[in-house]
Protein backbone atom coordinates (compact mmCIF):
# COMPACT_ATOMS: atom_id res chain seq x y z
CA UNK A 1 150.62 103.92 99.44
CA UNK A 2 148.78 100.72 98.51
CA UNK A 3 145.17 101.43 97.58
CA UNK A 4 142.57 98.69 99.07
CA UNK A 5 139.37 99.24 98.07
CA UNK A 6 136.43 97.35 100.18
CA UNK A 7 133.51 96.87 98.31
CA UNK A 8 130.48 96.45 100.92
CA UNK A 9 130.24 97.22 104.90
CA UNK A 10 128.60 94.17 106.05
CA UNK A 11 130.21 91.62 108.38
CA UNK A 12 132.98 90.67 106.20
CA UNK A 13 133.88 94.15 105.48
CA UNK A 14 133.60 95.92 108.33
CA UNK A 15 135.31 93.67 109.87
CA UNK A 16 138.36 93.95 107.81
CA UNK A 17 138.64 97.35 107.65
CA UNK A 18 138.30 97.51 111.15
CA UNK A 19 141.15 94.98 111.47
CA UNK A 20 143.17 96.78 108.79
CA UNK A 21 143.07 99.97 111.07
CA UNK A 22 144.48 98.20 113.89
CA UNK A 23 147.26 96.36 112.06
CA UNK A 24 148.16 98.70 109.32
CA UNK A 25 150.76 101.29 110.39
CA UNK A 26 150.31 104.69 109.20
CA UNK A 27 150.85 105.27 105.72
CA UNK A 28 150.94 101.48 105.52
CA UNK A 29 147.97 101.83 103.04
CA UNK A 30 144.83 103.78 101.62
CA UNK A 31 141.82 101.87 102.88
CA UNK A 32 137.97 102.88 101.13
CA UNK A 33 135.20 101.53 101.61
CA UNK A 34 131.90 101.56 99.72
CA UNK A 35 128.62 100.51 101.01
CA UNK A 36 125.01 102.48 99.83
CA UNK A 37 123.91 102.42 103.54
CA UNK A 38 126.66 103.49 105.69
CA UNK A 39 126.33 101.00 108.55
CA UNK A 40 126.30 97.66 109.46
CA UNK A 41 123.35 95.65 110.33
CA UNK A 42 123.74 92.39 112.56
CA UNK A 43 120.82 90.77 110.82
CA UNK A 44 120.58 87.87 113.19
CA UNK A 45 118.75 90.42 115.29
CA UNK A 46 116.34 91.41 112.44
CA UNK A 47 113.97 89.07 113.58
CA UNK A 48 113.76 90.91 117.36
CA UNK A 49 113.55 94.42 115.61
CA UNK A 50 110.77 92.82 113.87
CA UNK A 51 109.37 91.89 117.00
CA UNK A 52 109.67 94.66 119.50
CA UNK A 53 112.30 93.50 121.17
CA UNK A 54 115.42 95.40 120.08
CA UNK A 55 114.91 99.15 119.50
CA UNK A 56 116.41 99.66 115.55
CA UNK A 57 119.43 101.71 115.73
CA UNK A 58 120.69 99.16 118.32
CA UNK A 59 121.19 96.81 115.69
CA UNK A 60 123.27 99.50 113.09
CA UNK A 61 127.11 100.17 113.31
CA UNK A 62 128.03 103.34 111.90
CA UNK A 63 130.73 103.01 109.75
CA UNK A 64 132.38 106.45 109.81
CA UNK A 65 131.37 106.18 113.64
CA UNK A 66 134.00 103.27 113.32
CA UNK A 67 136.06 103.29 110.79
CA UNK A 68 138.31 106.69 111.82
CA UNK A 69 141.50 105.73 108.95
CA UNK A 70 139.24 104.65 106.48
CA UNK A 71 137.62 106.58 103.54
CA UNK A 72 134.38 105.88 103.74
CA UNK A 73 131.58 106.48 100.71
CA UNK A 74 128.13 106.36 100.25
CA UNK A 75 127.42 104.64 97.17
CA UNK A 76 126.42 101.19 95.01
CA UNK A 77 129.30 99.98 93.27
CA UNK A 78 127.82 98.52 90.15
CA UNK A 79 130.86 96.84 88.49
CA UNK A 80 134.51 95.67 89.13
CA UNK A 81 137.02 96.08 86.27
CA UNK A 82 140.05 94.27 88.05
CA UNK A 83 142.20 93.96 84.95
CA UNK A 84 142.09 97.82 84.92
CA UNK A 85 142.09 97.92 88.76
CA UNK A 86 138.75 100.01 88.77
CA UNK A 87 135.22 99.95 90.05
CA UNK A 88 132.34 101.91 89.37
CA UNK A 89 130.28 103.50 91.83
CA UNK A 90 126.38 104.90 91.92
CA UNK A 91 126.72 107.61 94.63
CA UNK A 92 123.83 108.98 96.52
CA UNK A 93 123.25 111.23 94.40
CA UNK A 94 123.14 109.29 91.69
CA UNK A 95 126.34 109.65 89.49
CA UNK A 96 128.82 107.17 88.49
CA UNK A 97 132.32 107.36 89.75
CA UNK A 98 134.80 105.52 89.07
CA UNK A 99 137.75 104.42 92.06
CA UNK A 100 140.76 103.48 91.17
CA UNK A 101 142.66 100.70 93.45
CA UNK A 102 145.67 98.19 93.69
CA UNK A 103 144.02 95.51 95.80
CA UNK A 104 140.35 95.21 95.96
CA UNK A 105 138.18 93.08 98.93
CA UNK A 106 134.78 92.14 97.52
CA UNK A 107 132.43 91.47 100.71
CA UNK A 108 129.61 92.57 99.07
CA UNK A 109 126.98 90.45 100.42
CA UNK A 110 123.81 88.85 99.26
CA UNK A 111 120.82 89.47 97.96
CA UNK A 112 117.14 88.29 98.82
CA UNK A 113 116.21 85.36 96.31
CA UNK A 114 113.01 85.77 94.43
CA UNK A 115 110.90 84.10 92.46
CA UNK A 116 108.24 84.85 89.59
CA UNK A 117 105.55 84.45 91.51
CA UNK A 118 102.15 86.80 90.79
CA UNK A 119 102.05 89.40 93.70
CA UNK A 120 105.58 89.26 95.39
CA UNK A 121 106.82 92.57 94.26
CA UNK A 122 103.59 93.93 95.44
CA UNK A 123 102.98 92.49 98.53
CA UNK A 124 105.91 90.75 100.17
CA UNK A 125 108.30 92.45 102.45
CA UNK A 126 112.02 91.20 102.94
CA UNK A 127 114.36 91.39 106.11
CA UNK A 128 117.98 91.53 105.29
CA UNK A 129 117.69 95.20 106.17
CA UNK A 130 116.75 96.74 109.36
CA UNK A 131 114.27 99.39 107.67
CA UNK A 132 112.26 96.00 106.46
CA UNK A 133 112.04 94.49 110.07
CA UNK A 134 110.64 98.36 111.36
CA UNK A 135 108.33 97.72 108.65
CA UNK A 136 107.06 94.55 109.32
CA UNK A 137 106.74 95.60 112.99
CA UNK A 138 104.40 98.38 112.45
CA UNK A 139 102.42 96.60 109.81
CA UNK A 140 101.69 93.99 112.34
CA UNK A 141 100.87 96.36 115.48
CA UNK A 142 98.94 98.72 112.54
CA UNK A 143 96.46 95.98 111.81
CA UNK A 144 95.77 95.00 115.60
CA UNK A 145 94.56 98.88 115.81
CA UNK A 146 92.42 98.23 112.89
CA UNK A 147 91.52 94.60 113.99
CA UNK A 148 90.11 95.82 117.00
CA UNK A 149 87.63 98.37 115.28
CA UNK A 150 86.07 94.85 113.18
CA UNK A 151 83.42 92.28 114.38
CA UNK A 152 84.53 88.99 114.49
CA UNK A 153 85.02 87.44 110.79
CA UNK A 154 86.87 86.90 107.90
CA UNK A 155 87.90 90.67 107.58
CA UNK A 156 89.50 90.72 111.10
CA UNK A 157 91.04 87.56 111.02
CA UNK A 158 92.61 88.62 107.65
CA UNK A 159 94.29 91.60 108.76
CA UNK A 160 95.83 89.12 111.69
CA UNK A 161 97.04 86.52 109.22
CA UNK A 162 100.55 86.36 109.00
CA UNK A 163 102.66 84.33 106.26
CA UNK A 164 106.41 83.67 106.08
CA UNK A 165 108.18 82.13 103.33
CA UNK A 166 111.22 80.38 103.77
CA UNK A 167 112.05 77.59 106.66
CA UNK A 168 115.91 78.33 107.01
CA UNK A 169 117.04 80.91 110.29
CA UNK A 170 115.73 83.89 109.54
CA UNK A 171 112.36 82.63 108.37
CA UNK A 172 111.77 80.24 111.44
CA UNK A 173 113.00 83.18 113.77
CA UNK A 174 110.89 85.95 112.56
CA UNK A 175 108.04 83.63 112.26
CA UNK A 176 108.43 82.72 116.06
CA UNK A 177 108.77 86.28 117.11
CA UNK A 178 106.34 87.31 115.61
CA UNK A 179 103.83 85.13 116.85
CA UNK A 180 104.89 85.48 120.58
CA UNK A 181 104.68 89.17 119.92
CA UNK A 182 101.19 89.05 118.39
CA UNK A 183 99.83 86.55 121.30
CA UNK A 184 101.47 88.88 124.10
CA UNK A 185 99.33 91.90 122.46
CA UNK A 186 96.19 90.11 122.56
CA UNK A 187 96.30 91.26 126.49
CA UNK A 188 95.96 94.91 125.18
CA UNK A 189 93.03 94.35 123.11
CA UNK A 190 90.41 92.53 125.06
CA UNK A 191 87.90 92.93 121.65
CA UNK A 192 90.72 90.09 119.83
CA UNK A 193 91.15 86.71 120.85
CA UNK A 194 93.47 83.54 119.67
CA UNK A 195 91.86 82.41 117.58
CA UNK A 196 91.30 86.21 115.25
CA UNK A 197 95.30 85.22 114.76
CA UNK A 198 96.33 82.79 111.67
CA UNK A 199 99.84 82.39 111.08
CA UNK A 200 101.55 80.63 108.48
CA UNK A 201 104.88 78.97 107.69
CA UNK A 202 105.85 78.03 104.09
CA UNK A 203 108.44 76.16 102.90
CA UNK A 204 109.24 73.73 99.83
CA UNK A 205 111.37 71.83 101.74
CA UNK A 206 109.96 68.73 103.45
CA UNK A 207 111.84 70.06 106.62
CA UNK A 208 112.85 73.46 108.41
CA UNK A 209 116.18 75.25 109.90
CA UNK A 210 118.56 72.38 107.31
CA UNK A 211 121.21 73.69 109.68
CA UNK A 212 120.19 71.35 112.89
CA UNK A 213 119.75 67.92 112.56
CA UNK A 214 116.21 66.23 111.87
CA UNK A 215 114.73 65.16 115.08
CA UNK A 216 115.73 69.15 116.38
CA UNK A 217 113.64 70.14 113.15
CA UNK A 218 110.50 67.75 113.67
CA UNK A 219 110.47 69.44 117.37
CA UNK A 220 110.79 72.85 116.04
CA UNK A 221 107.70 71.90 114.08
CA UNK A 222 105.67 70.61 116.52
CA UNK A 223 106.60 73.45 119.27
CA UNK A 224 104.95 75.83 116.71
CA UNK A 225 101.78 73.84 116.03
CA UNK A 226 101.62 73.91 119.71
CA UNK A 227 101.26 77.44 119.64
CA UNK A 228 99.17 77.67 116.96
CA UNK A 229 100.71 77.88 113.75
CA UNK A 230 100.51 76.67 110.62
CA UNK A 231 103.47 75.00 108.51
CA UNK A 232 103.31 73.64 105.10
CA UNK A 233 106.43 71.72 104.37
CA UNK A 234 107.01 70.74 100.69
CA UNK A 235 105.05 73.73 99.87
CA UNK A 236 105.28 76.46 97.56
CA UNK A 237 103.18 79.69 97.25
CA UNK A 238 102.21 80.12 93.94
CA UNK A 239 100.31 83.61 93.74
CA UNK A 240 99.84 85.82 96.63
CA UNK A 241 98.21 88.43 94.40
CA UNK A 242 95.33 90.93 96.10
CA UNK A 243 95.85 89.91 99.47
CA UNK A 244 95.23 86.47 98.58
CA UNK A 245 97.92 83.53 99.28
CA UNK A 246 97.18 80.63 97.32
CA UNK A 247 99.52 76.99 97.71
CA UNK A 248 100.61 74.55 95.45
CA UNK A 249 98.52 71.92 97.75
CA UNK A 250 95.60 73.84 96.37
CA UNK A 251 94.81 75.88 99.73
CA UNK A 252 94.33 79.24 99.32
CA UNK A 253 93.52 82.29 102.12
CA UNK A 254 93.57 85.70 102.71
CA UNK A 255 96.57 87.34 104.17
CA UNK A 256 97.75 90.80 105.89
CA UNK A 257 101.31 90.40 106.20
CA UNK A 258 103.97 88.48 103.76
CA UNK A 259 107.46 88.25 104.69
CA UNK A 260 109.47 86.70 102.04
CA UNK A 261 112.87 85.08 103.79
CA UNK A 262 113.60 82.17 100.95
CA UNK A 263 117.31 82.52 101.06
CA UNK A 264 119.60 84.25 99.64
CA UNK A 265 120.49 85.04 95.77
CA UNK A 266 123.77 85.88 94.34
CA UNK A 267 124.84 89.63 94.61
CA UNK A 268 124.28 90.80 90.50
CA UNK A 269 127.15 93.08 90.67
CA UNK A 270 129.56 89.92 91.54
CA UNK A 271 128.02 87.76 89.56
CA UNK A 272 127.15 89.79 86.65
CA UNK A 273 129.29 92.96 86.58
CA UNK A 274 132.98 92.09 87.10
CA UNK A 275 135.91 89.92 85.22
CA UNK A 276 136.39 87.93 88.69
CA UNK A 277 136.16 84.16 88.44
CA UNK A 278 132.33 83.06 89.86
CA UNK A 279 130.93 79.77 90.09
CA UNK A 280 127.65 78.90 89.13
CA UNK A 281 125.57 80.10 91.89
CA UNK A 282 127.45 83.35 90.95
CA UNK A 283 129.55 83.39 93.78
CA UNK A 284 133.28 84.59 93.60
CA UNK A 285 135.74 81.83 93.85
CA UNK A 286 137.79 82.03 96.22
CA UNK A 287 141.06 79.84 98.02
CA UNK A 288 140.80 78.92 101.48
CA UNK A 289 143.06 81.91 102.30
CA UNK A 290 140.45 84.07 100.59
CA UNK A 291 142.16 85.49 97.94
CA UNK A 292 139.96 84.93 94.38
CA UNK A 293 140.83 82.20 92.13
CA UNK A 294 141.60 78.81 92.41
CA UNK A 295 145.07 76.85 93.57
CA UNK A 296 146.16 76.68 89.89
CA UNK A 297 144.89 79.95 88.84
CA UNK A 298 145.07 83.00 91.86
CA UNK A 299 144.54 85.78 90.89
CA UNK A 300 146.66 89.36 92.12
CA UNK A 301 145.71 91.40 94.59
CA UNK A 302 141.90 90.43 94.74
CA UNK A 303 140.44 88.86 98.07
CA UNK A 304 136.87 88.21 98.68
CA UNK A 305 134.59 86.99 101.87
CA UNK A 306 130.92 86.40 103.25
CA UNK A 307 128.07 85.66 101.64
CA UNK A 308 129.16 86.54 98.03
CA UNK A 309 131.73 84.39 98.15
CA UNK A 310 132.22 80.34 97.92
CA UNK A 311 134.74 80.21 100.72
CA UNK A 312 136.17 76.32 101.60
CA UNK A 313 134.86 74.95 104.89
CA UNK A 314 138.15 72.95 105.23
CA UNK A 315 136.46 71.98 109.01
CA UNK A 316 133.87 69.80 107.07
CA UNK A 317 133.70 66.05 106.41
CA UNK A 318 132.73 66.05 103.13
CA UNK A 319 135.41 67.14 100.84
CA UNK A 320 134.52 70.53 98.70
CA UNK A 321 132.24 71.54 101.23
CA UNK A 322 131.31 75.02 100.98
CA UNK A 323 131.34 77.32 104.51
CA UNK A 324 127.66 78.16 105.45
CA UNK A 325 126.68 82.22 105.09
CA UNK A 326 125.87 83.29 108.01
CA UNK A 327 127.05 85.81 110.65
CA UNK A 328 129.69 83.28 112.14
CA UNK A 329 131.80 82.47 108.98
CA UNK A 330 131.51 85.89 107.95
CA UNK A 331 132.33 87.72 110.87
CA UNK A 332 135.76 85.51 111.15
CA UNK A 333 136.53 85.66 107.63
CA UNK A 334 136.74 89.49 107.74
CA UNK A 335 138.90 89.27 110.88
CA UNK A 336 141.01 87.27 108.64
CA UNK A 337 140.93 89.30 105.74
CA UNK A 338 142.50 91.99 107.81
CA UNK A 339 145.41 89.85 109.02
CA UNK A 340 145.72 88.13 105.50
CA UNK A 341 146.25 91.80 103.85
CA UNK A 342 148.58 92.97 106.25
CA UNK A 343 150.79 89.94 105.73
CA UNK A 344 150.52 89.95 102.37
CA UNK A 345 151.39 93.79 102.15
CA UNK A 346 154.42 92.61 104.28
CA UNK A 347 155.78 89.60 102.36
CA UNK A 348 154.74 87.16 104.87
CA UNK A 349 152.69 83.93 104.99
CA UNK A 350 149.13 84.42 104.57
CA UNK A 351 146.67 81.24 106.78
CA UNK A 352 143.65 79.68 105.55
CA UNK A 353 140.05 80.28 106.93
CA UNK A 354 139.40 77.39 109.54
CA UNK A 355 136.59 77.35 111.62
CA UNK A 356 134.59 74.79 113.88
CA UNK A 357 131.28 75.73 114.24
CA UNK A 358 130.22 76.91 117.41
CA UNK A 359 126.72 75.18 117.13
CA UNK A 360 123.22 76.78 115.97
CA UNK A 361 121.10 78.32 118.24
CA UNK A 362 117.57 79.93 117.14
CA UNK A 363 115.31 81.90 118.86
CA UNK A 364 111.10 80.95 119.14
CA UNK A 365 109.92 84.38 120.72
CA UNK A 366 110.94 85.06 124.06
CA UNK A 367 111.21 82.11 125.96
CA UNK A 368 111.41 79.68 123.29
CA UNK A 369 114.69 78.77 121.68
CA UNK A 370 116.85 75.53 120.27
CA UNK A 371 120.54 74.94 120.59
CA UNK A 372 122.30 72.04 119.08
CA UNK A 373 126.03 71.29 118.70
CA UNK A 374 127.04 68.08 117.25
CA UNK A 375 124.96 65.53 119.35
CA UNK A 376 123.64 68.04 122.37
CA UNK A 377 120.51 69.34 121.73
CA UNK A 378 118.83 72.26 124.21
CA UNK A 379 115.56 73.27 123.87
CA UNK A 380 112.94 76.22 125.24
CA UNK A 381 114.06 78.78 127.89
CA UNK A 382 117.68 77.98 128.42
CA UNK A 383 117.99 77.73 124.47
CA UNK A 384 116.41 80.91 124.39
CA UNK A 385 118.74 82.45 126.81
CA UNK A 386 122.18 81.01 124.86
CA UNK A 387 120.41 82.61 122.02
CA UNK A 388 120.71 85.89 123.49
CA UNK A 389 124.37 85.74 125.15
CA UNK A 390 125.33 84.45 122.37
CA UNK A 391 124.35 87.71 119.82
CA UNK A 392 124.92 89.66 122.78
CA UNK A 393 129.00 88.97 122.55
CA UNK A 394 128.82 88.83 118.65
CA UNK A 395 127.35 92.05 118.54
CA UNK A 396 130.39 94.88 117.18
CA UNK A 397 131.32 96.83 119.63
CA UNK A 398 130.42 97.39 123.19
CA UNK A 399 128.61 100.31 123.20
CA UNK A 400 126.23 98.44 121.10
CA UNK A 401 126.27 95.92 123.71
CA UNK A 402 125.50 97.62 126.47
CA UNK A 403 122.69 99.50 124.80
CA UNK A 404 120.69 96.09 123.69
CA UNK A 405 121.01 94.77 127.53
CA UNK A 406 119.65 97.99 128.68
CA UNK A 407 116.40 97.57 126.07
CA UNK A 408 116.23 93.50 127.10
CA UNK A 409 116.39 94.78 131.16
CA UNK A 410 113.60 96.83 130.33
CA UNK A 411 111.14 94.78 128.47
CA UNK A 412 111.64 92.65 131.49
CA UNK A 413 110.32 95.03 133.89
CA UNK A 414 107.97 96.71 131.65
CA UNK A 415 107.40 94.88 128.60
CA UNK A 416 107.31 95.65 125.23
CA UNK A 417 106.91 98.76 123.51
CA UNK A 418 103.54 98.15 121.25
CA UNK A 419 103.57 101.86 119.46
CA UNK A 420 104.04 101.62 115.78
CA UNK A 421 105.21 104.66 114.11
CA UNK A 422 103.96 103.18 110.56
CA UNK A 423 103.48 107.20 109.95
CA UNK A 424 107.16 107.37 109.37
CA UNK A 425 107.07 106.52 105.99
CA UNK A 426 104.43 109.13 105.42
CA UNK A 427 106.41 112.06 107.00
CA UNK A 428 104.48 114.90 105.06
CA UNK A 429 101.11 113.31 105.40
CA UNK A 430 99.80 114.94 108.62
CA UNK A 431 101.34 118.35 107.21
CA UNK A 432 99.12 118.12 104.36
CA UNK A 433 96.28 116.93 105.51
CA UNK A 434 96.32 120.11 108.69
CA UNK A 435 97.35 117.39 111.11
CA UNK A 436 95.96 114.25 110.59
CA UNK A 437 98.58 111.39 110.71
CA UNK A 438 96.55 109.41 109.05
CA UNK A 439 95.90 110.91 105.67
CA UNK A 440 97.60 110.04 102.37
CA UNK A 441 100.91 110.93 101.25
CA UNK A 442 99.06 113.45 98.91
CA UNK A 443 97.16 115.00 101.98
CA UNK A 444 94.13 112.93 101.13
CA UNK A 445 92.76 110.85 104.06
CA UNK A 446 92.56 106.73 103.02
CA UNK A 447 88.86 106.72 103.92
CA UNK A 448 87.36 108.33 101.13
CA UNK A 449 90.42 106.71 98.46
CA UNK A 450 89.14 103.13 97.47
CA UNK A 451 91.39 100.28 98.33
CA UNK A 452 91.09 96.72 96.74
CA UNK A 453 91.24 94.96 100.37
CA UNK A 454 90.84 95.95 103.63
CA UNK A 455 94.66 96.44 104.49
CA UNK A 456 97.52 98.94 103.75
CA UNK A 457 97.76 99.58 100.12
CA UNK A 458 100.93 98.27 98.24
CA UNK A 459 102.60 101.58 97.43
CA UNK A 460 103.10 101.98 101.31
CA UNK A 461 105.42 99.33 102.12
CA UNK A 462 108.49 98.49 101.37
CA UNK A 463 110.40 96.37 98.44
CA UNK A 464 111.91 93.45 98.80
CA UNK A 465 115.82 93.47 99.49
CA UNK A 466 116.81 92.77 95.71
CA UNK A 467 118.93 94.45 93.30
CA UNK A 468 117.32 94.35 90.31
CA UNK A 469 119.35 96.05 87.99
CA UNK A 470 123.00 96.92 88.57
CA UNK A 471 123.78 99.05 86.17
C-alpha cells in the first residue's frame, strides 16, 4: 500500500487525514500521523479558554478519538529526508525513530515569533496552545485573590496589570477577553475597584487587527480606550525584565501578566531540517494545488498546507499574493489535501486551493465584537454574536459542538466560573507540604522563600510556544 505520512495534527492535518479516511478505500493506503500532542486545538477559541468562557477540553480534538484508519504517534518529528523518503521522529519518550514513507503531507504548523528582548523567556506566556490560555486564566484570577489581601497602591495595581504584545487576532481577542473578564470579577471582590486594573496593548505597528480595513481598526481602538485600556501603537517593548515592562517611547511600569501574541515564526523543522524547497520566511513552497515546488520544478509525492506553508491566494487582487494563516485557509486546505491525494493516488486531476474569504469577525469580551466583509462593517453585540456562530460551525465535530453551547447556555444563566486551579501545575505540592495547596513544589510554603516581586515566580509558568532547537 502507499505510505502517507502526515507530519502535524493541526487544522491542515487533521483535516486531511480525516478526509483521507472517508475517501480512501480500504487498503487504498497506509495513513500516519505524527503530532507531539495528540489533539487538535481550534486556537481561535484560545482567547475564551483564556477567559473563562470555554471550559479547555472543549476546545481539543482527540486524534485517535478521530482518526479510527489512521496510525497515529506521539512524537516531534525533527527532520524530513524526502530524497530518502524518511523522517525522523522524537517520541515521548524521547528516542529518535525514523518512518519511512512514499508520500509525505507537511502541515506542521507555526511557531510563536520571538524576539531578543531581556525578560521574555522569563516572564511572557504564549497562546497557540490550550495549556498556555489555562495558564493565563489562572494567573489572572490568582492575582485578584492576592489583590484583594493588598491596600490600595502600586503593589495591588501591579498584580492587576495586564500586557499583551501583538495587535493582529489573537492579541486583540485575548486582550478584550481578558479585560471583560477582569471587570466582570470586580463584582466578587468589593475590596478592588476599576481603577486597581491597568491593561495594556502593544504593538509596533501604527495600527491593529491588519486583517480589517482602517476605519474598523481606529474603532477597535477607541472601543478599548473606552473601556479602559491602554494601546501603544508603533510601540515596541524593549525589556520586560523583573516584572518591569519598559517601551521604546521611554514609558516604563510594573506588570503581573505578559502574554506574548506577536505572530507567528516559521516552524524550524521546515525551515531548517528538511531538503524541501522554502522561501525566505522559511515557509515550504508550495503550487496552488498544494503539492511542494514550484510550476517549473514540482516535486514527487510531497504536499504541504497551513501555516508552514506559502500557499497562493489565487482569490486575491494582487498577483503573488500569499493566503492568510489562519483557521479558514487552513481548515479548507486540509479538506483539499484529502481530495487532492486521493486523486492523485487514482491518476486523476488534482484542483487548486480557491477560496473567498468569508469576512473577519473578532471577538471584544462578551458582548463586544467586529465583523467586516468587503465594505459591511458590524460592530458590538451582533458582531459578537456572528463571532460565536461562526466558531461554533467551524468547530470539528459535533460533539464538540454541542458541548461548547452547553458551557455558553450556562454562563448565561449563571455566569462564569472564577475558580482557578493554578495548583495544577504543582500537583505534588499539597502532598508535601501535609496538605497545603499552596506550598512549593519542594513542599516548602512561598511565604518564607524570598521572591524578587510580589507575583508568581518565573519557574511556575509556562514557556512560550517556540521550538527552540529541533534536533
Amino acid at each position: 500500500m502507499e505510505k502517507i505520512l502526515i507530519v502535524g495534527g493541526g487544522y491542515a492535518g487533521f483535516y486531511a487525514a480525516w478526509g483521507l479516511e472517508k475517501k480512501l478505500g480500504r487498503g487504498e493506503a497506509d495513513v500516519t500521523l505524527v503530532d507531539p500532542h495528540g489533539y487538535m486545538t481550534y486556537q481561535p477559541f484560545l482567547p475564551e479558554v483564556a477567559a473563562g468562557s470555554i471550559e479547555a477540553r472543549h476546545v481539543m480534538v482527540s486524534l485517535r478519538g478521530h482518526l479510527h484508519r489512521t496510525t497515529v504517534i506521539a512524537g516531534q518529528t525533527t527532520s524530513i529526508d524526502h530524497a530518502h523518503r524518511t523522517a525522523t521522529v522524537r517520541t515521548t519518550d524521547g528516542a529518535p525513530r525514523e518512518i519511512a514513507y512514499d508520500t509525505i503531507v507537511v502541515t506542521a504548523g507555526a511557531v510563536t515569533r520571538t524576539f531578543p528582548v531581556p525578560g521574555i523567556e522569563q516572564e511572557a506566556i504564549g497562546l497557540k496552545h490550550v495549556e498556555e490560555a489555562v495558564a493565563i486564566r489562572d494567573q489572572l484570577l490568582t492575582a485578584f485573590d492576592r489583590a484583594a489581601l493588598l491596600p490600595p497602591g502600586v503593589g495591588r495595581r501591579r498584580l492587576l496589570t495586564v500586557t499583551v504584545v501583538g495587535g493582529g487576532f489573537t492579541g486583540v481577542e485575548v486582550f478584550g477577553e481578558l479585560l471583560s473578564l477582569a471587570t466582570s470579577m470586580l463584582r466578587a471582590y468589593p475590596e478592588l475597584s476599576r481603577d486597581d486594573l491597568d491593561f495594556h496593548l502593544v504593538d509596533s505597528n501604527d495600527r491593529i487587527l491588519p486583517e480589517v480595513t482602517d476605519e474598523p481598526g481606529r474603532w477597535v481602538v477607541r472601543h478599548l480606550e473606552k473601556r479602559g485600556a491602554h494601546l501603544h501603537l508603533g510601540t515596541q517593548v524593549v525589556s520586560a525584565a523583573d516584572g518591569r515592562i519598559m517601551l521604546s517611547t521611554g514609558e516604563s511600569y510594573g506588570n503581573g501578566l505578559l502574554i506574548w501574541a506577536a505572530g507567528n515564526g516559521s516552524n524550524p523543522v521546515v525551515a531548517r531540517n528538511t531538503d524541501l524547497p522554502v522561501d525566505e520566511r522559511g515557509l515550504v513552497r508550495v503550487r496552488a494545488d498544494l503539492r511542494v515546488g514550484t510550476s517549473d520544478a514540482p516535486v514527487p509525492h510531497a504536499w504541504a498546507a497551513g501555516d508552514n506553508a506559502a500557499v497562493p491566494d489565487l482569490a486575491a487582487a494582487v498577483p503573488g499574493a500569499r493566503a492568510v494563516p489562519n483557521a479558514q485557509h487552513a481548515v479548507r486546505q486540509g479538506k483539499l489535501l484529502a481530495k487532492n491525494l486521493v486523486a492523485d493516488l487514482r491518476g486523476k486531476n488534482v484542483q487548486p486551493y480557491l477560496h473567498h474569504s468569508l469576512g473577519t469577525v473578532a471577538t471584544l469580551g462578551i458582548g463586544h465584537g467586529i465583523f467586516q466583509y468587503r465594505r459591511l462593517v458590524i460592530t458590538g453585540f451582533p458582531a459578537w454574536l456572528m463571532h460565536r456562530g461562526y466558531h461554533v460551525l467551524a468547530v470539528p465535530t459535533w460533539e464538540r459542538k454541542i458541548r461548547v453551547l452547553l458551557v455558553w447556555v450556562s454562563a448565561v444563566i449563571f455566569g462564569r466560573d472564577i475558580i482557578p486551579l493554578s495548583t495544577v501545575q504543582r500537583p505534588r505540592a499539597a502532598f508535601l507540604a501535609g496538605g497545603d495547596p499552596f506550598a512549593g513544589s519542594d513542599g516548602e510554603h512561598p511565604a518564607v522563600r524570598p521572591a524578587p516581586h510580589d507575583r508568581p515566580e518565573p519557574h511556575d509558568r509556562p514557556e512560550l510556544s517556540v521550538v527552540r532547537d529541533a534536533g
